[in-house]
PDB file of N, CA and C in Angstrom:
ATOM      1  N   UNK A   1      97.933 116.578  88.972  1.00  0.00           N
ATOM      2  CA  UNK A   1      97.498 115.302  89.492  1.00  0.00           C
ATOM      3  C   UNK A   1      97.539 114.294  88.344  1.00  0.00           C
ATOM      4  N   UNK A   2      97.720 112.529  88.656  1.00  0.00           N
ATOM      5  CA  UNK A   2      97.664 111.890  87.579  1.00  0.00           C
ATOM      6  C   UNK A   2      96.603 111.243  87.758  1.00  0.00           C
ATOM      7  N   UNK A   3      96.301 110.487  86.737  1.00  0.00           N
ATOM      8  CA  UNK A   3      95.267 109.978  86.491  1.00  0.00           C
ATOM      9  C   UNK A   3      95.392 108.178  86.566  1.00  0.00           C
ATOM     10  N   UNK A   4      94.644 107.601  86.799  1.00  0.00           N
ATOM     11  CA  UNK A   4      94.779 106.227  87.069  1.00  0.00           C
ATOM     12  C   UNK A   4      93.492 105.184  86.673  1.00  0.00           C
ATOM     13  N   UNK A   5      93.717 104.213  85.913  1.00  0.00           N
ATOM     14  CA  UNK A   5      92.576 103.787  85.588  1.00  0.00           C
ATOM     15  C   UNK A   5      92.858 101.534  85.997  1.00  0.00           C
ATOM     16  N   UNK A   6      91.852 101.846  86.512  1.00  0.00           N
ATOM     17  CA  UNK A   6      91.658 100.627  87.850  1.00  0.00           C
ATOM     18  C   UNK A   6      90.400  99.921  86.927  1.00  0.00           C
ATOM     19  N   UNK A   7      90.371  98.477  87.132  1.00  0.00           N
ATOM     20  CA  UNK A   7      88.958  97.443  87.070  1.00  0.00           C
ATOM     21  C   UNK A   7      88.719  97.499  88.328  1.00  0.00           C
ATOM     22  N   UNK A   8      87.531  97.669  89.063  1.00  0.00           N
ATOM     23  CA  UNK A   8      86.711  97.374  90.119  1.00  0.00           C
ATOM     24  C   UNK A   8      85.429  96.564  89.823  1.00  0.00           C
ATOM     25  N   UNK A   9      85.853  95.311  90.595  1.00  0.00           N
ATOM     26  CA  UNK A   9      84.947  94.361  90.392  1.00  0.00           C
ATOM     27  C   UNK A   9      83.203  94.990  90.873  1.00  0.00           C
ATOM     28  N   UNK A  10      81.824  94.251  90.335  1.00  0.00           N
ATOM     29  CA  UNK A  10      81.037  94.852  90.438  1.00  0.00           C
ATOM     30  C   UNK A  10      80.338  94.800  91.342  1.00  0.00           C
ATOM     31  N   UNK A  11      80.686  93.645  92.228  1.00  0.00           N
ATOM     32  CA  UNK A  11      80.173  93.672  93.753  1.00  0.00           C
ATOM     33  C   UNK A  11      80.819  94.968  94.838  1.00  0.00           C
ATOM     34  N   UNK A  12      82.243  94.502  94.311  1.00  0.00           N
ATOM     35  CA  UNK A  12      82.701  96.455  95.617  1.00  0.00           C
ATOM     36  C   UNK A  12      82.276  97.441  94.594  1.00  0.00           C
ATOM     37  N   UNK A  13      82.098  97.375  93.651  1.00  0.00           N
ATOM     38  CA  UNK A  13      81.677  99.008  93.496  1.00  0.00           C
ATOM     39  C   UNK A  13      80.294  99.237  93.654  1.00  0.00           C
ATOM     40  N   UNK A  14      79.212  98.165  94.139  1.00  0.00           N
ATOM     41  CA  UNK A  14      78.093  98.408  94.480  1.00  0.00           C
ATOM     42  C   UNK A  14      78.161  98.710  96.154  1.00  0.00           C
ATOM     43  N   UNK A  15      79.003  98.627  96.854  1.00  0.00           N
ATOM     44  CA  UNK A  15      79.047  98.587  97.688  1.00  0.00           C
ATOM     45  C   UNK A  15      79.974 100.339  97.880  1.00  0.00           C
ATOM     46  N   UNK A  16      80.576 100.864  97.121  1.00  0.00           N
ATOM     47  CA  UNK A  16      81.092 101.625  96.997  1.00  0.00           C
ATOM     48  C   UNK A  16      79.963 102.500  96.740  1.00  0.00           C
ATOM     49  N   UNK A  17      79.399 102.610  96.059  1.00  0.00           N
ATOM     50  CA  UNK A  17      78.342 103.561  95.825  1.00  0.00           C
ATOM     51  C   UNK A  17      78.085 103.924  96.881  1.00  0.00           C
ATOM     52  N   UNK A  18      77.970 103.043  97.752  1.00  0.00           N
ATOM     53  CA  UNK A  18      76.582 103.036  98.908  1.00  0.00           C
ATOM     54  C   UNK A  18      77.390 103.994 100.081  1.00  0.00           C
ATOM     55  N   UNK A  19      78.147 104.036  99.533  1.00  0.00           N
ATOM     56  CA  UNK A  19      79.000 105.485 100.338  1.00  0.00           C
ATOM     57  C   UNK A  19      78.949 106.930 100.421  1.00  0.00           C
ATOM     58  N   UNK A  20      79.415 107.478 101.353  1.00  0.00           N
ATOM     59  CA  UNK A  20      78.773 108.709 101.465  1.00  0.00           C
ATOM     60  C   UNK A  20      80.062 109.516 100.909  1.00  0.00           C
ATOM     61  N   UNK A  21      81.016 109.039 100.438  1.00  0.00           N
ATOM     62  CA  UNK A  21      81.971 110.076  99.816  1.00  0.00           C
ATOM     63  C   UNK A  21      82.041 109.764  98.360  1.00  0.00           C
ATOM     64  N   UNK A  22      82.818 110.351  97.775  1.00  0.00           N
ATOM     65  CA  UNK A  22      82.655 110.055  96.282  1.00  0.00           C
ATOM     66  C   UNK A  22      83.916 109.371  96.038  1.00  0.00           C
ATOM     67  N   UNK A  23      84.056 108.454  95.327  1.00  0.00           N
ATOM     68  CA  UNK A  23      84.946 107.390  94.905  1.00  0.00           C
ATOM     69  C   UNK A  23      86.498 107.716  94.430  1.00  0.00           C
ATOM     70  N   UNK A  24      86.190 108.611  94.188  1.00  0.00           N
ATOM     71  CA  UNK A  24      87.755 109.534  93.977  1.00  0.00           C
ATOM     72  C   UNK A  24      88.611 109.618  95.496  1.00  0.00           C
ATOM     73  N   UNK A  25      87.883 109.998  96.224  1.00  0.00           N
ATOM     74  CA  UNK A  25      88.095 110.707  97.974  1.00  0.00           C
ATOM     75  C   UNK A  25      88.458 109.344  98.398  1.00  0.00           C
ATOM     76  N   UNK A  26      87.438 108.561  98.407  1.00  0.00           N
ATOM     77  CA  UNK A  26      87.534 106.810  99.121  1.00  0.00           C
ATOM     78  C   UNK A  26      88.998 106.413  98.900  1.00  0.00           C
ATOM     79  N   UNK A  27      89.381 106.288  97.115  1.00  0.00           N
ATOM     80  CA  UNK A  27      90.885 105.786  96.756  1.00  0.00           C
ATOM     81  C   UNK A  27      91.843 106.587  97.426  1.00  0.00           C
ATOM     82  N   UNK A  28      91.613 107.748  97.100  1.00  0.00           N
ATOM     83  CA  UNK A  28      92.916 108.810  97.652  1.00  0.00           C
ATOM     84  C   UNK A  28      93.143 108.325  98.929  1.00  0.00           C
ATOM     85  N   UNK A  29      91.674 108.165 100.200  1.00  0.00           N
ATOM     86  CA  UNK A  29      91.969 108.186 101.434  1.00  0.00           C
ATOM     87  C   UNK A  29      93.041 106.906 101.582  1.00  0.00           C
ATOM     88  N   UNK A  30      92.226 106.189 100.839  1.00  0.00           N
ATOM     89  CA  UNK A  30      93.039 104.311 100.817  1.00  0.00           C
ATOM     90  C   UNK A  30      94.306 104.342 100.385  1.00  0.00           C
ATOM     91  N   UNK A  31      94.400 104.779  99.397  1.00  0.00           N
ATOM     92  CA  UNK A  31      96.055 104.885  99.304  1.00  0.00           C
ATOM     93  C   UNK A  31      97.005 105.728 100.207  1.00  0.00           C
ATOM     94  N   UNK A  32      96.529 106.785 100.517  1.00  0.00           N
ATOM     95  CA  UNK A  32      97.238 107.278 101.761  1.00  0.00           C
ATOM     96  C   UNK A  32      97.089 106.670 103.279  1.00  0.00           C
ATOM     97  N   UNK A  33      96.275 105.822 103.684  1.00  0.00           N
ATOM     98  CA  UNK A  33      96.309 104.711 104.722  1.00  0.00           C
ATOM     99  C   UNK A  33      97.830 103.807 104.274  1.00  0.00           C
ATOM    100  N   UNK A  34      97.752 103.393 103.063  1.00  0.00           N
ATOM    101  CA  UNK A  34      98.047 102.321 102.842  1.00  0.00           C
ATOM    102  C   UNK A  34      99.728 102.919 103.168  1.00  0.00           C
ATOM    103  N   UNK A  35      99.929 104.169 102.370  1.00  0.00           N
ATOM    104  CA  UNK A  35     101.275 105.100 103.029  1.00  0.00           C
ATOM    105  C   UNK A  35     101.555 105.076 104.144  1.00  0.00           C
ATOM    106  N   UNK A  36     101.139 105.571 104.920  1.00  0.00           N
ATOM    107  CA  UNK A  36     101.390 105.858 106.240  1.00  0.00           C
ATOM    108  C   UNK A  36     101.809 104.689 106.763  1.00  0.00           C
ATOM    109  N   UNK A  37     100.902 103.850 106.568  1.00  0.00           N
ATOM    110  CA  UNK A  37     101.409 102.568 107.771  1.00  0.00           C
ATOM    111  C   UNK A  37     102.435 101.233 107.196  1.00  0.00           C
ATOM    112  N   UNK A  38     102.677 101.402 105.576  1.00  0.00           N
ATOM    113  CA  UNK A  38     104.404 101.204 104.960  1.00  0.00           C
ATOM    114  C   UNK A  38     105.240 101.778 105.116  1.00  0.00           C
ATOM    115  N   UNK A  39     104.978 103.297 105.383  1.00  0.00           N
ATOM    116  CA  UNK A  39     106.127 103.914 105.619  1.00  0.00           C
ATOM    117  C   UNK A  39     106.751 103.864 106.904  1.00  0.00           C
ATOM    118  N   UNK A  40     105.430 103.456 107.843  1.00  0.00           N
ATOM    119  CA  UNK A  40     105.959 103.531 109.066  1.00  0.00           C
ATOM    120  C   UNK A  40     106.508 102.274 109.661  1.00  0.00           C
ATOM    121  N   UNK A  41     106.252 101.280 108.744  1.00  0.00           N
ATOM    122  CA  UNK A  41     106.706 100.266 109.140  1.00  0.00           C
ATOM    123  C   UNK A  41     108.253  99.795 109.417  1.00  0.00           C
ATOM    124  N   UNK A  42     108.816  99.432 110.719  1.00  0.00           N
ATOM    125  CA  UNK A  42     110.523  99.227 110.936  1.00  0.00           C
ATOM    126  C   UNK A  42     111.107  97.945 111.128  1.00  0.00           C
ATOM    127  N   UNK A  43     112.143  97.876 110.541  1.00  0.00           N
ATOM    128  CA  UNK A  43     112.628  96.098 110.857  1.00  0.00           C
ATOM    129  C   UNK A  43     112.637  96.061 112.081  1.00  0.00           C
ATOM    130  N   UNK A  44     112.354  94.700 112.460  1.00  0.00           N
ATOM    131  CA  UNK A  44     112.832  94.318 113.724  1.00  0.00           C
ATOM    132  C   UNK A  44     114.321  95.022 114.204  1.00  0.00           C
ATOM    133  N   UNK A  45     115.316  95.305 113.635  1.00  0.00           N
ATOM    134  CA  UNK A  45     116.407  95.748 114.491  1.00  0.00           C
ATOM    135  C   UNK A  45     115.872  96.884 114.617  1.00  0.00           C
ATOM    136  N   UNK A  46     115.426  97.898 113.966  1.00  0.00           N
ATOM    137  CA  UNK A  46     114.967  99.090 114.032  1.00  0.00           C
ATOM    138  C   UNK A  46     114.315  99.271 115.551  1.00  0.00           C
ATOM    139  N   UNK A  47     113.098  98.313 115.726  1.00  0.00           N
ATOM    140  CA  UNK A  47     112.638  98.256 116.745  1.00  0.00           C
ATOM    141  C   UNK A  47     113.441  98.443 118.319  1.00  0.00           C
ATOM    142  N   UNK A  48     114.177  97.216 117.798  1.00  0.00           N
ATOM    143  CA  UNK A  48     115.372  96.511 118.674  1.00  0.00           C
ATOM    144  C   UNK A  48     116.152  98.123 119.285  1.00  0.00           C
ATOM    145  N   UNK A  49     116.337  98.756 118.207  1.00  0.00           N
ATOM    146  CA  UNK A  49     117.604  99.914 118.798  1.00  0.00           C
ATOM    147  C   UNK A  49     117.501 100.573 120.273  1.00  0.00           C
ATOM    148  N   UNK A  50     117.689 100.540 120.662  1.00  0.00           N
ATOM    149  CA  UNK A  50     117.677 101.110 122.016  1.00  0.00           C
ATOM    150  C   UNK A  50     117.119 100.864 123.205  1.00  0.00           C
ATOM    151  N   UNK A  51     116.460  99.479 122.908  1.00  0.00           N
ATOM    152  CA  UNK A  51     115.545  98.941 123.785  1.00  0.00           C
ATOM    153  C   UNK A  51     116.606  97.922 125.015  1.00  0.00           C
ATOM    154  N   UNK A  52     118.100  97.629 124.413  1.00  0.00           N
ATOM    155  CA  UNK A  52     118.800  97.063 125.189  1.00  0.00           C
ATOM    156  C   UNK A  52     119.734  98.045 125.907  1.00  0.00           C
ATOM    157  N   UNK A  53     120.634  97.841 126.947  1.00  0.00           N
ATOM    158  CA  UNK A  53     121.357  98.320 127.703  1.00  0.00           C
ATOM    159  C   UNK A  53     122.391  97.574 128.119  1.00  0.00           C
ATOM    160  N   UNK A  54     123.692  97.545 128.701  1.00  0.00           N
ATOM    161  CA  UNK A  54     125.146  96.816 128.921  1.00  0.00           C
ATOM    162  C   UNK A  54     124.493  97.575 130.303  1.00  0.00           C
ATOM    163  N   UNK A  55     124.110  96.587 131.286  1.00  0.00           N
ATOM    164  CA  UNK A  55     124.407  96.962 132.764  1.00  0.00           C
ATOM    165  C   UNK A  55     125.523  97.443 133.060  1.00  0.00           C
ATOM    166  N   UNK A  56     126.931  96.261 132.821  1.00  0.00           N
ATOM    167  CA  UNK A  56     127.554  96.219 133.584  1.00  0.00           C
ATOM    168  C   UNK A  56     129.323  96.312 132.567  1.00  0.00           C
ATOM    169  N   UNK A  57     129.095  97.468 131.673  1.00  0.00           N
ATOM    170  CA  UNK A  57     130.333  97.771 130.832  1.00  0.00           C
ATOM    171  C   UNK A  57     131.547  97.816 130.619  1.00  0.00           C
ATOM    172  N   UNK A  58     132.289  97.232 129.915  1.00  0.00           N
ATOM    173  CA  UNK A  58     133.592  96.710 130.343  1.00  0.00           C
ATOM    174  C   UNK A  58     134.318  98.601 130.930  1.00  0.00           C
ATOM    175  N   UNK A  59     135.131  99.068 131.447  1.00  0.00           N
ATOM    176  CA  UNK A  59     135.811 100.053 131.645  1.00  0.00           C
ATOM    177  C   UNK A  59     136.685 100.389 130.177  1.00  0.00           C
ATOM    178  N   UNK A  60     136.909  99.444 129.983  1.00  0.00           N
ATOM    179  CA  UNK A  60     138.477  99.433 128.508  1.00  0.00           C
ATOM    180  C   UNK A  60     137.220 100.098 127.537  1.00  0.00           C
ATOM    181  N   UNK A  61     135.691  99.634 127.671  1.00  0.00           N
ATOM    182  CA  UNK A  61     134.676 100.287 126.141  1.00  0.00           C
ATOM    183  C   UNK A  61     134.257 101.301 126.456  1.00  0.00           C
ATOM    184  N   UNK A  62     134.112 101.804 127.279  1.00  0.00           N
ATOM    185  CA  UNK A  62     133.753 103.159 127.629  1.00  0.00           C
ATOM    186  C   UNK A  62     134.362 104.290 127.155  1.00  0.00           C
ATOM    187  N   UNK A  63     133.558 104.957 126.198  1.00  0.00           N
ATOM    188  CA  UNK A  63     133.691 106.682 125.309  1.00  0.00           C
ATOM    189  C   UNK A  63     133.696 107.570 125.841  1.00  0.00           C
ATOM    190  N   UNK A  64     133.171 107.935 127.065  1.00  0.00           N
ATOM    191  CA  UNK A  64     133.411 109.138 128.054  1.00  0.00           C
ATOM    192  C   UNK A  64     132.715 109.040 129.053  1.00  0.00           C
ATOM    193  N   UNK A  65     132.206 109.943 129.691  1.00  0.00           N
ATOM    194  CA  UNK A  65     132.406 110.035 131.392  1.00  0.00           C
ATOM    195  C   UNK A  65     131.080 109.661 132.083  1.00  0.00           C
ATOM    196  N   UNK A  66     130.252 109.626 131.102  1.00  0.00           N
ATOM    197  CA  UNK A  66     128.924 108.934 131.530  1.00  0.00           C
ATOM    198  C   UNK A  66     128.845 107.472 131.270  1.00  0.00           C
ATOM    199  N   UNK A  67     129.956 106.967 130.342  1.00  0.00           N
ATOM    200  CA  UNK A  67     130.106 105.165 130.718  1.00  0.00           C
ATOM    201  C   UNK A  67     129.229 104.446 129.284  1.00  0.00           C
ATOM    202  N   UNK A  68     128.920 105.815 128.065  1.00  0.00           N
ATOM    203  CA  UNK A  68     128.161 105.855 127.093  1.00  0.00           C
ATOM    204  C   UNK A  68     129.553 104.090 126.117  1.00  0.00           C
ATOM    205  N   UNK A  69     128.920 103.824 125.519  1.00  0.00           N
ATOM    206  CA  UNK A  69     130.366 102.480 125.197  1.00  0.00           C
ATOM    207  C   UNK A  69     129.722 102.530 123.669  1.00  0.00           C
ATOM    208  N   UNK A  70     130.937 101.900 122.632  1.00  0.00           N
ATOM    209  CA  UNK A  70     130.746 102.041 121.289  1.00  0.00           C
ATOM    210  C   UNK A  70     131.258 100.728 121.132  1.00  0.00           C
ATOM    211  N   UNK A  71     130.388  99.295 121.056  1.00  0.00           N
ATOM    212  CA  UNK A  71     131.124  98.047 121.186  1.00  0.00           C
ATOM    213  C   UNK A  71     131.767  98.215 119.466  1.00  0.00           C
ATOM    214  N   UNK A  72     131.425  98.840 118.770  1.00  0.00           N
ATOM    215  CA  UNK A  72     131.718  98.206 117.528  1.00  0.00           C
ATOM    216  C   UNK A  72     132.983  99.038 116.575  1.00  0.00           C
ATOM    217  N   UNK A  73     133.280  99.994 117.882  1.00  0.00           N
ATOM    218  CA  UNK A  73     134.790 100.460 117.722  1.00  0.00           C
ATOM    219  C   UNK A  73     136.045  99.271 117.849  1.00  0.00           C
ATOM    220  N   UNK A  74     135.553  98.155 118.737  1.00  0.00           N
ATOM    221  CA  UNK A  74     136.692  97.164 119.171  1.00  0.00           C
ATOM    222  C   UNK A  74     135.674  95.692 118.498  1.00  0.00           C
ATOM    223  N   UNK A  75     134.999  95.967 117.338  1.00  0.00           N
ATOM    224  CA  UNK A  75     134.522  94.822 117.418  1.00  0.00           C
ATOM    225  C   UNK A  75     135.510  93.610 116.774  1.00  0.00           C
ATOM    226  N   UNK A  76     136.554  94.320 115.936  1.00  0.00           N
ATOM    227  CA  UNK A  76     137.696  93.697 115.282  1.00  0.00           C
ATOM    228  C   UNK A  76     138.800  92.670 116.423  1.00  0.00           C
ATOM    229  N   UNK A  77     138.670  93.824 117.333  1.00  0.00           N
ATOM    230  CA  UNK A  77     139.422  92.827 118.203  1.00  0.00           C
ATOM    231  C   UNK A  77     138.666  91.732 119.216  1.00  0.00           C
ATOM    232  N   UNK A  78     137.354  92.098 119.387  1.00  0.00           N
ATOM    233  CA  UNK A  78     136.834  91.128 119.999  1.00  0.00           C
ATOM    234  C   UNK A  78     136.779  89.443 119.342  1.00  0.00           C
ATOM    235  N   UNK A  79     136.118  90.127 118.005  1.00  0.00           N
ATOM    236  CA  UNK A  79     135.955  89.106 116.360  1.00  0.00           C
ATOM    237  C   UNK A  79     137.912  88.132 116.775  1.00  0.00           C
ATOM    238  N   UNK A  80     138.892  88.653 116.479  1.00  0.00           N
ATOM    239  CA  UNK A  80     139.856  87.737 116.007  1.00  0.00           C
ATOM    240  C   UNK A  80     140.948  87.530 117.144  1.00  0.00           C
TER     241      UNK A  80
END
């Protein structure tokens, strides 16, 4: 494990005391909050992925037999 050495102002650490875990446990928990919900965080396209659908698909884009389409196989020819 490493070691880490922090200023904590003296108003939160009076307030820290007043806790029922010990101050070591508190940081660890906090920094692993702070993980979880950066890591989980996704760009907007991320979000975006799969949330749209092509109702109504050209026949010529269509990849196989369920009508699944890959626009960005022909995006060259759409582009020029």
């Amino acid at each position: 494990m490493n070691k880490l050495t922090i200023n904590i102002p003296e108003d939160m650490m009076q307030k820290l005391a007043e806790q029922d875990q010990p101050l070591q446990s508190l940081l660890l928990q906090a920094i692993n909050e702070y993980l979880e919900k950066r890591s989980s965080v996704k760009t907007k396209t991320w979000e975006l992925c799969g949330a749209f659908e092509v109702t109504n698909p050209h026949p010529s884009e269509s990849t196989d037999e369920t009508g699944s389409t890959n626009y960005a196989e022909n995006l060259d020819r759409d582009l020029y």
